[in-house]
C-alpha atoms as a PDB file:
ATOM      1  CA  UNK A   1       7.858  65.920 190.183  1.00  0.00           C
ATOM      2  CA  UNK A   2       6.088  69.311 189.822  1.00  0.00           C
ATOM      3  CA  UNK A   3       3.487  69.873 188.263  1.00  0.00           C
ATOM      4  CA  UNK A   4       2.905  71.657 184.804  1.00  0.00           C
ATOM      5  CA  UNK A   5       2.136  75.756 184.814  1.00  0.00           C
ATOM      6  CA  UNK A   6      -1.453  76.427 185.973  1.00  0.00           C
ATOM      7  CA  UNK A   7      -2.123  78.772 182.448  1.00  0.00           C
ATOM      8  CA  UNK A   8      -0.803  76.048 180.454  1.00  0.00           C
ATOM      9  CA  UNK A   9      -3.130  73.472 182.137  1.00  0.00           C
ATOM     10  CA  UNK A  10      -5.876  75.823 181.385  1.00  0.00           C
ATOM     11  CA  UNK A  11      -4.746  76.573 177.772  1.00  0.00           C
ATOM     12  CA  UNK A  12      -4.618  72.697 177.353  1.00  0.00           C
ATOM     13  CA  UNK A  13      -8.627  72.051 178.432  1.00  0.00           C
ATOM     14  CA  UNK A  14      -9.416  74.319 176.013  1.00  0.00           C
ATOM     15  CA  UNK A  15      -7.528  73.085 173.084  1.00  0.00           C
ATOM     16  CA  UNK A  16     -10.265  70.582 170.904  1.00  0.00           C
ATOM     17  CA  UNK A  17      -8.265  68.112 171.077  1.00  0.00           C
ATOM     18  CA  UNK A  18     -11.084  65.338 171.005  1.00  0.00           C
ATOM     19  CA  UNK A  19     -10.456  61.486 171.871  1.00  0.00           C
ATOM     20  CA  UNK A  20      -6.462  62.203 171.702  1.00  0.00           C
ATOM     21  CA  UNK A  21      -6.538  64.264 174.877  1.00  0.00           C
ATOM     22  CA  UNK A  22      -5.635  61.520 177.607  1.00  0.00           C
ATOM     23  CA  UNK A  23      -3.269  60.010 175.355  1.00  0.00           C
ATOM     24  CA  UNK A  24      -1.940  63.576 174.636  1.00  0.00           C
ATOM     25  CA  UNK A  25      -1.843  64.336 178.496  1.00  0.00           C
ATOM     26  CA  UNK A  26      -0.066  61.602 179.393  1.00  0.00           C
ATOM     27  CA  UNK A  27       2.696  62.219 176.555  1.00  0.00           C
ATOM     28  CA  UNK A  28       2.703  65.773 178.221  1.00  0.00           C
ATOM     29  CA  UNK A  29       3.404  64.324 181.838  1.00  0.00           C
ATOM     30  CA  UNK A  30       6.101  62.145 180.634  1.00  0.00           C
ATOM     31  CA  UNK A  31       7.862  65.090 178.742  1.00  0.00           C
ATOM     32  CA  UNK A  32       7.828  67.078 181.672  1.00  0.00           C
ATOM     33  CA  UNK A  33       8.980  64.314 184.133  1.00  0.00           C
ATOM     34  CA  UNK A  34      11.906  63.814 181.733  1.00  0.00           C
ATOM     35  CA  UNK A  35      13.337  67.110 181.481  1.00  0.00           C
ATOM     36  CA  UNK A  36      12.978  67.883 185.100  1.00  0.00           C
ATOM     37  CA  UNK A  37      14.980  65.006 185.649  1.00  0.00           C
ATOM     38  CA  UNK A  38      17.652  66.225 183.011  1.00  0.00           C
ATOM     39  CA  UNK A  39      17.411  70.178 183.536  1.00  0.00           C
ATOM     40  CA  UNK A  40      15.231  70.887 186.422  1.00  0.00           C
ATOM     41  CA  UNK A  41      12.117  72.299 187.264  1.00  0.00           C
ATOM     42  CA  UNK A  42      12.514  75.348 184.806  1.00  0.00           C
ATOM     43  CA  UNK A  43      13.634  73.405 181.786  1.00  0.00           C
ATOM     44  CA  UNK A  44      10.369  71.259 182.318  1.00  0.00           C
ATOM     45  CA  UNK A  45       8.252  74.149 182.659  1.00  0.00           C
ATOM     46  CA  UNK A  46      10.241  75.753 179.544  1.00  0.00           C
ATOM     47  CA  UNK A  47       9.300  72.660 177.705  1.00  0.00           C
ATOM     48  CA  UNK A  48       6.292  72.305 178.839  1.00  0.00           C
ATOM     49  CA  UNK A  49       5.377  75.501 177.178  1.00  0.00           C
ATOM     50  CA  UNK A  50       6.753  74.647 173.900  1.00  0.00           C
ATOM     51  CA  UNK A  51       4.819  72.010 173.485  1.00  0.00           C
ATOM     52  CA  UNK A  52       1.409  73.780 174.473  1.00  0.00           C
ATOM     53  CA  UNK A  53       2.513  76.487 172.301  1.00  0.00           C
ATOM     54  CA  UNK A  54       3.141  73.449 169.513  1.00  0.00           C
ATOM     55  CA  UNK A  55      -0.243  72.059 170.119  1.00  0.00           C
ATOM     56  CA  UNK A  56      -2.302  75.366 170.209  1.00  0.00           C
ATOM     57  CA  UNK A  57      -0.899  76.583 166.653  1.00  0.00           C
ATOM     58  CA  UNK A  58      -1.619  72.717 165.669  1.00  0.00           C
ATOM     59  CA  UNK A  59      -5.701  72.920 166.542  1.00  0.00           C
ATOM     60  CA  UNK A  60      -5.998  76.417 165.375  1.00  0.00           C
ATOM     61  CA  UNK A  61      -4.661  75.376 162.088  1.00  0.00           C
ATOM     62  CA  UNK A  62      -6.695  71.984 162.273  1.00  0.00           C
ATOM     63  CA  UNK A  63     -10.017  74.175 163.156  1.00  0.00           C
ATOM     64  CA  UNK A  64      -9.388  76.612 160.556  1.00  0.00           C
ATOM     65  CA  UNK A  65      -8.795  73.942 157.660  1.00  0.00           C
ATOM     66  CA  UNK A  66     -11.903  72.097 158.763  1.00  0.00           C
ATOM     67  CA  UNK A  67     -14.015  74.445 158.797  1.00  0.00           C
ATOM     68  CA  UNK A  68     -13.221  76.810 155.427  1.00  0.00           C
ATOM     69  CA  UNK A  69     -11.748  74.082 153.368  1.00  0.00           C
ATOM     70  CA  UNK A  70     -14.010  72.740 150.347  1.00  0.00           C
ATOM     71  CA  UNK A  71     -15.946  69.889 150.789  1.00  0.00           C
ATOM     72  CA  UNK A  72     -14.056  67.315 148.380  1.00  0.00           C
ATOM     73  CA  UNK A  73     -10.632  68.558 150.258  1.00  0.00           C
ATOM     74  CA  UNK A  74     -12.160  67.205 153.770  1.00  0.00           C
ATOM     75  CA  UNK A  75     -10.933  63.297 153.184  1.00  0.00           C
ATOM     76  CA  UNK A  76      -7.574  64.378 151.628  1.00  0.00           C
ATOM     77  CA  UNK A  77      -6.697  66.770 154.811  1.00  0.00           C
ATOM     78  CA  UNK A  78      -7.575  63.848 156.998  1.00  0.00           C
ATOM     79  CA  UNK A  79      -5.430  62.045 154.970  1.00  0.00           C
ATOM     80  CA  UNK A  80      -2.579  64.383 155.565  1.00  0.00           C
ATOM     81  CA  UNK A  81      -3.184  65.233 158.968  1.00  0.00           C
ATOM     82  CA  UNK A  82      -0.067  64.474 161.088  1.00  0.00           C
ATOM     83  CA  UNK A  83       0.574  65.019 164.652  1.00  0.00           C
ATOM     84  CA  UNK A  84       1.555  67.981 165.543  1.00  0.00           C
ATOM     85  CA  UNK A  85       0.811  69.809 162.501  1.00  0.00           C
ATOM     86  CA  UNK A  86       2.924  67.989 159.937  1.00  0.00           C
ATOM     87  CA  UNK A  87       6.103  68.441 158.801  1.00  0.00           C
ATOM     88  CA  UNK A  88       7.860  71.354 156.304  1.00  0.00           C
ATOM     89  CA  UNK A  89       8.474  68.762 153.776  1.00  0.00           C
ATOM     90  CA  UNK A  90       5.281  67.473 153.643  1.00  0.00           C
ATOM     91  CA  UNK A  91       3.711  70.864 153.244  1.00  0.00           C
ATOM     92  CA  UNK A  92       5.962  71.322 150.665  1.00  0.00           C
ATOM     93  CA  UNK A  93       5.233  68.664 148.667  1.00  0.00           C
ATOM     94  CA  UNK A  94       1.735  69.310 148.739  1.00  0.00           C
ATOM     95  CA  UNK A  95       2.573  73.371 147.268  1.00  0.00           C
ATOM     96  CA  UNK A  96       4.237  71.320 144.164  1.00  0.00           C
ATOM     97  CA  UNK A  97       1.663  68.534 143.961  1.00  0.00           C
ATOM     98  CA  UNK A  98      -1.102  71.838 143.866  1.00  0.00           C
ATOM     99  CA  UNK A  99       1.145  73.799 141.543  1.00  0.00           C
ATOM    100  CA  UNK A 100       1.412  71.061 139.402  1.00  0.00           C
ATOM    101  CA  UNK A 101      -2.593  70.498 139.284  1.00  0.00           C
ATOM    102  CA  UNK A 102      -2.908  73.763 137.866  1.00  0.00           C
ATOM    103  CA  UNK A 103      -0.126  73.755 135.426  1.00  0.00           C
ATOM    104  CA  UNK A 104      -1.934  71.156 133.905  1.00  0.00           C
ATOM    105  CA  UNK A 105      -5.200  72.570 133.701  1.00  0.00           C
ATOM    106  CA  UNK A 106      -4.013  75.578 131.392  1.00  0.00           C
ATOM    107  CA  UNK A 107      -1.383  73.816 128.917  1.00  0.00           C
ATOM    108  CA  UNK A 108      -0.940  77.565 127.578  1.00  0.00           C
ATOM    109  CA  UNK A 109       0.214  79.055 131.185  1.00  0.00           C
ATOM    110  CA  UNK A 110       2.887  76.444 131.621  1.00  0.00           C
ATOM    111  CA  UNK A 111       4.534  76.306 128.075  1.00  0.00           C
ATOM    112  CA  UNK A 112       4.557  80.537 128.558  1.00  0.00           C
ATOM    113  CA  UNK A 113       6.271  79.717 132.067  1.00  0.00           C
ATOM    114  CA  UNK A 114       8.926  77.020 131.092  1.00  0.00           C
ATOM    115  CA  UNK A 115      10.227  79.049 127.847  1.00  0.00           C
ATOM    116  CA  UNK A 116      10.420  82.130 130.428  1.00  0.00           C
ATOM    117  CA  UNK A 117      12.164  80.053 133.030  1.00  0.00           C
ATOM    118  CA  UNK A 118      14.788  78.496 130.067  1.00  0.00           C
ATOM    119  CA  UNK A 119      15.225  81.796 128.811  1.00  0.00           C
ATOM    120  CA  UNK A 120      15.852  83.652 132.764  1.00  0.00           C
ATOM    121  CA  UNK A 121      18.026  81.233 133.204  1.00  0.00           C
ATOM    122  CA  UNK A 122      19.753  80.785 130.178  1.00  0.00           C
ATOM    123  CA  UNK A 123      20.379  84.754 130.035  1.00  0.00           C
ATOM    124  CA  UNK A 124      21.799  84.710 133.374  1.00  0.00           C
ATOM    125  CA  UNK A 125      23.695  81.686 132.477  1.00  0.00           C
ATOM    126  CA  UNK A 126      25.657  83.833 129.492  1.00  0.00           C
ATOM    127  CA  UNK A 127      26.140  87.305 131.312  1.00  0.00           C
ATOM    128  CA  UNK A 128      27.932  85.156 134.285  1.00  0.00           C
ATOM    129  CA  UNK A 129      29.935  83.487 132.019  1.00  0.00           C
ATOM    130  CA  UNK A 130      31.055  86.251 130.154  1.00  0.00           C
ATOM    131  CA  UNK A 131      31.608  88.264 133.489  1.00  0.00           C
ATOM    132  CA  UNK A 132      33.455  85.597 135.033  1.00  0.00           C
ATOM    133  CA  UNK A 133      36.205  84.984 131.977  1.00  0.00           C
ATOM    134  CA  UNK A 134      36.467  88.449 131.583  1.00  0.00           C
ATOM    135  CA  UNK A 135      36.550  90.369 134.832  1.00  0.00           C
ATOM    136  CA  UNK A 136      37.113  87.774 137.641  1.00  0.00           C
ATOM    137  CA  UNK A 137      39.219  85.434 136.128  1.00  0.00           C
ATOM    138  CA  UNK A 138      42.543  85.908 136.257  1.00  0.00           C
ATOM    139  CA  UNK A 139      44.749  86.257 132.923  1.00  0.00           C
ATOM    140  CA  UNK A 140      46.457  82.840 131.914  1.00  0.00           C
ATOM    141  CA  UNK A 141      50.016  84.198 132.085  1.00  0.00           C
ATOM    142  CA  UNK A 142      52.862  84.307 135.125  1.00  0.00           C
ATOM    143  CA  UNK A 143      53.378  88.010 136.144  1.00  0.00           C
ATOM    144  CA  UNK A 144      50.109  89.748 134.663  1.00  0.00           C
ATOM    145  CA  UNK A 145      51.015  93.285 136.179  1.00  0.00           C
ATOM    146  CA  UNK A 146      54.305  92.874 133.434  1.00  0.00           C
ATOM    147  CA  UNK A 147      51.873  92.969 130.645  1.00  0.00           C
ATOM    148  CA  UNK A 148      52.808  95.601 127.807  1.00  0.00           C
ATOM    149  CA  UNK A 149      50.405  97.226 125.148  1.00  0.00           C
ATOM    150  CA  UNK A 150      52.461  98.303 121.947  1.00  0.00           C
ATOM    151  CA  UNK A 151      50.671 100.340 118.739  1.00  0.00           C
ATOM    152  CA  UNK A 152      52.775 102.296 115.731  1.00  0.00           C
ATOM    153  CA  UNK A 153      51.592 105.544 114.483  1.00  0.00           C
ATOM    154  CA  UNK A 154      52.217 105.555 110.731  1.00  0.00           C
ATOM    155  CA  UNK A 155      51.490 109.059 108.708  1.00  0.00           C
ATOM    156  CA  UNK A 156      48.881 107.468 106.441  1.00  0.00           C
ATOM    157  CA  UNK A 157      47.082 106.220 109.677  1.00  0.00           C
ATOM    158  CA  UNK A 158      46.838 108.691 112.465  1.00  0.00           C
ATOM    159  CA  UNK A 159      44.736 106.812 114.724  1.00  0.00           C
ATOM    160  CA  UNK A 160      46.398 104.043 117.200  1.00  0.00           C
ATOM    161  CA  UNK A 161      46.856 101.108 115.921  1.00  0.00           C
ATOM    162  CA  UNK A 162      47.901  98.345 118.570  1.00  0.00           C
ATOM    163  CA  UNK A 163      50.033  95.615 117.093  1.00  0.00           C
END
């Protein structure tokens, strides 16, 4: 088995990692003994690196919360906190659960944005309907391309006048 890159070693004892790190390392070792067994040395060292890289933007973003987040937001980020960093969805559903929050603090705000939502979307709704039946659909007969437009000139009407 070889052992993992020096500079990611080193990157690793500097990462605050706290009373996780053995249990951490040791997850490390095993990753790497597992793809050099599949790939070889260099997809274990490629690995490797991935998941130093994985754990580095992890404690950044763990430092940085901790340490300009609000006081009454410290027990719900603990809460949250999931190893490696969380997941998208989970991030995501903590945007809505925050967007939400302040949608219901100003009752004004949100009935403004939900008519202009309905009315975005219910404008768009019309002009692609009436695009679609009219320019992209095709007419409801057999040979289109046959179709004839026929108008009588009379003398008391000098204008066109299709029939």
């Amino acid at each position: 088995m070889s052992h993992p890159p020096a500079l990611a070693r080193f990157i690793f004892r500097l990462l605050p990692l706290g009373v996780r790190r053995a249990e951490i390392e040791r997850d490390l070792s095993q990753v790497l003994a597992k793809h050099q067994a599949r790939g070889g040395r260099r997809a274990a060292r490629r690995r490797y690196w991935k998941e130093i890289r994985s754990l580095t933007a992890w404690s950044i973003r763990h430092v940085f919360i901790s340490r300009h987040a609000p006081i009454n937001r410290h027990a719900s980020i603990a809460r949250q906190a999931t190893f490696p960093g969380g997941t998208a969805v989970n991030e995501l559903f903590r945007d809505i659960r925050y967007g939400l929050r302040g949608l219901r603090r100003q009752p004004a705000y949100t009935v403004l944005a939900v008519v202009t939502l309905a009315l975005g979307v219910g404008a768009t709704t019309v002009m692609f309907t009436m695009v679609e039946g009219v320019l992209l659909r095709p007419l409801p007969v057999d040979q289109p391309e046959r179709l004839m437009m026929v108008w009588e000139t009379t003398p008391r009407t000098p204008q066109n006048v299709a029939i």
